[in-house]
Protein backbone atom coordinates (compact mmCIF):
# COMPACT_ATOMS: atom_id res chain seq x y z
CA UNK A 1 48.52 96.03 78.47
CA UNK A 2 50.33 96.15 81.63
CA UNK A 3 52.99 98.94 82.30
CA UNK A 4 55.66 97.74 84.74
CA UNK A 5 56.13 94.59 87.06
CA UNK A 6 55.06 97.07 89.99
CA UNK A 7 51.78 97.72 88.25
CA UNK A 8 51.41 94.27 87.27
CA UNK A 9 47.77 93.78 85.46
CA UNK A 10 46.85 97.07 85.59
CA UNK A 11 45.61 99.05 82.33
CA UNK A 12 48.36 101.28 80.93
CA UNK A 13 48.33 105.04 80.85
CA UNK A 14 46.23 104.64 77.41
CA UNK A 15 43.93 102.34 78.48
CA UNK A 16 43.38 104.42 81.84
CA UNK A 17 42.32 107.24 79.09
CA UNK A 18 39.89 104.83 77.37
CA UNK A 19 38.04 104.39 80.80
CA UNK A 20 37.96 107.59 82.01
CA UNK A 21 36.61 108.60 77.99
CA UNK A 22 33.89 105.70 77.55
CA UNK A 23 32.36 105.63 81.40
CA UNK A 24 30.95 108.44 82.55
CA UNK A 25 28.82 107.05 85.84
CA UNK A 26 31.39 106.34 89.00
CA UNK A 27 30.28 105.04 92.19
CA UNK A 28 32.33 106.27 94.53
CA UNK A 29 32.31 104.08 97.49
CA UNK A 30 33.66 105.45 100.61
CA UNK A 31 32.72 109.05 100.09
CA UNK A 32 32.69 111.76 102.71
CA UNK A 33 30.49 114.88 103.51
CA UNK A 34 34.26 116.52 105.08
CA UNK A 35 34.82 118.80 102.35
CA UNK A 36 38.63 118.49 103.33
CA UNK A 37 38.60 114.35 102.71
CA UNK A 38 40.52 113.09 99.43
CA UNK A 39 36.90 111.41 98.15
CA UNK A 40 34.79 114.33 98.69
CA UNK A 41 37.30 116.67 96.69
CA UNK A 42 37.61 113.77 93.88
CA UNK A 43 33.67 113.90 93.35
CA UNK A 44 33.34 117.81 93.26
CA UNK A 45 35.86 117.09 90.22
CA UNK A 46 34.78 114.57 88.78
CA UNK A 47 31.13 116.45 88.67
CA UNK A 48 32.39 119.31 87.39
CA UNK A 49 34.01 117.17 84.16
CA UNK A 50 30.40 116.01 83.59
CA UNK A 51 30.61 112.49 85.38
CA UNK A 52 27.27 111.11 87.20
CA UNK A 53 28.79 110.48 90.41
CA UNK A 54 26.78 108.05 92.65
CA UNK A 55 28.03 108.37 96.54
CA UNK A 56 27.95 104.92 98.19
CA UNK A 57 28.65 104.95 102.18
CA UNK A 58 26.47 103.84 104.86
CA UNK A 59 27.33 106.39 107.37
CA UNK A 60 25.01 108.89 104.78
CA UNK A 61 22.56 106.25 103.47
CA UNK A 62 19.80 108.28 102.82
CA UNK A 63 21.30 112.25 102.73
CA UNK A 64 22.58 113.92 100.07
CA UNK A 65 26.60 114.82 99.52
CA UNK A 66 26.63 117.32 96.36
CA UNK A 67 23.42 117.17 94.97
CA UNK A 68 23.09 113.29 95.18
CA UNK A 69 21.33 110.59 97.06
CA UNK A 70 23.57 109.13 99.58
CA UNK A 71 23.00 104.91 99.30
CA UNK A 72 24.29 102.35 101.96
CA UNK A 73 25.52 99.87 98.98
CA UNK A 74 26.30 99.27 95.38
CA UNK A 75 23.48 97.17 95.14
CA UNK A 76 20.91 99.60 96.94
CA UNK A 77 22.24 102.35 94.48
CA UNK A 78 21.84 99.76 91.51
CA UNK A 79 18.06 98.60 92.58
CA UNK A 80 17.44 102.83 92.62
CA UNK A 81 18.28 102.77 88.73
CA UNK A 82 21.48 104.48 88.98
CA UNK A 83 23.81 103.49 86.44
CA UNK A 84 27.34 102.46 87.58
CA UNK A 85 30.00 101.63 85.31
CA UNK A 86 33.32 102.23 87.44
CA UNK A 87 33.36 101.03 91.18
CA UNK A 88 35.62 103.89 92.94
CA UNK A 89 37.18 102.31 96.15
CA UNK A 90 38.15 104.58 99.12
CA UNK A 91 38.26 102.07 101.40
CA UNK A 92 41.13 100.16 103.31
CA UNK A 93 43.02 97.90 101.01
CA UNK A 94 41.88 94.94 102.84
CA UNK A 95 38.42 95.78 102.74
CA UNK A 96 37.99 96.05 99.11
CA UNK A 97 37.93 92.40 98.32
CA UNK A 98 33.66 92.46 99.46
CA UNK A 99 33.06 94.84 96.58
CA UNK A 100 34.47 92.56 93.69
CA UNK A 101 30.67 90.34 93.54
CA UNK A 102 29.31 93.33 93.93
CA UNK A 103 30.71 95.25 91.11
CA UNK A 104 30.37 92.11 88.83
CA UNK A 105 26.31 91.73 90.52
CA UNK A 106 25.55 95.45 89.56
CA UNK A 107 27.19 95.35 86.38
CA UNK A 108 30.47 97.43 86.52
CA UNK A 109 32.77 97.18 84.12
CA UNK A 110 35.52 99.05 86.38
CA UNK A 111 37.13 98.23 89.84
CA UNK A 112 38.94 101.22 90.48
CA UNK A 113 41.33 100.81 93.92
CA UNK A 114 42.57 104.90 94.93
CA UNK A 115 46.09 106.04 95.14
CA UNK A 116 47.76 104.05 98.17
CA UNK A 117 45.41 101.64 98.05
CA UNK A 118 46.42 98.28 96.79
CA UNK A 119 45.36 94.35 97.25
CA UNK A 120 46.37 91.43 95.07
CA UNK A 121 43.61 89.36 95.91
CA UNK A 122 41.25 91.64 94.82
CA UNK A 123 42.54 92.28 91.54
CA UNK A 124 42.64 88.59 91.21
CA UNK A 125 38.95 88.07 92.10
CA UNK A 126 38.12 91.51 89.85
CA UNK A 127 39.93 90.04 86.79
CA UNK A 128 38.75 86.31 86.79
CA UNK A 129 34.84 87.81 87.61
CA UNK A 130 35.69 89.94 83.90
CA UNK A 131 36.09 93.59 85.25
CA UNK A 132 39.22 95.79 84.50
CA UNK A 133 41.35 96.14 87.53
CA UNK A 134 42.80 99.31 88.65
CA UNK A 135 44.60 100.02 91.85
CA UNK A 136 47.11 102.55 93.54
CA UNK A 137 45.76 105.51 90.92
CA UNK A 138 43.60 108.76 91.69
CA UNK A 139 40.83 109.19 89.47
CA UNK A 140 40.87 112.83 89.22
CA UNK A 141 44.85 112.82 89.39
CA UNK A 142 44.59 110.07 85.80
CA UNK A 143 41.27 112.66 84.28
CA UNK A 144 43.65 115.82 84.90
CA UNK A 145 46.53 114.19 83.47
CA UNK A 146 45.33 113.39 80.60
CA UNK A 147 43.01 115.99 79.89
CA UNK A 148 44.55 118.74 81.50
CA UNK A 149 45.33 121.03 84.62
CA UNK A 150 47.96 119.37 85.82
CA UNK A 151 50.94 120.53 86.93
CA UNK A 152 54.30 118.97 86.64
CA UNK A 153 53.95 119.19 91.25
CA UNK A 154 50.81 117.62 91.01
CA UNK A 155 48.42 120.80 91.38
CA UNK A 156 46.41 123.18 88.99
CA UNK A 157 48.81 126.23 89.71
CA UNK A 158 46.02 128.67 87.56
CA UNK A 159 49.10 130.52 85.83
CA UNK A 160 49.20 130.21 82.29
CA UNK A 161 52.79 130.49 80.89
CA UNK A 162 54.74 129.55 77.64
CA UNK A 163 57.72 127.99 79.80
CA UNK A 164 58.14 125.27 82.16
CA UNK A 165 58.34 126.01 85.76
């Protein structure tokens, strides 16, 4: 179920939950050593929730960014063994349309496109090849949502209170 015409396609807030309960291995292509970078800060999140987060970026093929093996493509991380069930994209919107036959090769289920990031044609391609489509949502941002720490602003504030700020 779609929500609005500006989120055409894309799984509603209660299907975003079903995801984010039934996967549990997210590659997340595009991630960064910079501790400071968006993807970097998503996967120390995502790891502490208990995901098996597989870092896919070709700049650290090889390394290790928190704990894991570093692999130059989906397909490299696949032929490894690692399982990957939602295809995190922190990548330029017009770049994502490669990782569609990818996703599908591998066996995703999920083509998740970041906050900001958003391309049509790649939903298109994702759809038709049978994977759920999401694009222009945060991972962690959806997971905190809906499972907590969250602030109204956006942020884990720490405080505890019985009213709204």
């Amino acid at each position: 179920m779609a929500e609005n015409t500006a989120q055409a396609l894309t799984p509603d807030m209660y299907d975003r939950l079903k995801l984010l309960k039934q996967y549990k291995h997210i590659a997340i292509v595009g991630l960064s050593a910079d501790p400071y970078r968006p993807s970097h800060f998503v996967a120390i999140y995502l790891q502490a929730e208990g995901y098996d987060i597989i870092p896919i970026n070709p700049r650290y093929a090889g390394k290790t960014i928190l704990g894991k093996r570093v692999y130059a493509s989906l397909s490299e991380a696949r032929a490894a063994g690692e399982q990957i069930e939602i295809v995190d994209i922190f990548r330029k919107a017009e770049d994502t349309p490669p990782f569609v036959a990818e996703a599908v090769k591998i066996g995703a289920k999920v083509l998740w496109l970041q906050l900001g990031v958003r391309n049509e044609e790649t939903g298109k391609q994702a759809r038709e090849a049978g994977l759920v489509f999401v694009q222009d949502r945060c991972v962690k941002m959806e997971h905190a949502r809906f499972f907590g720490g969250l602030h109204t602003i956006g942020l884990n504030t720490g405080v505890i209170l019985s009213r709204k700020l």
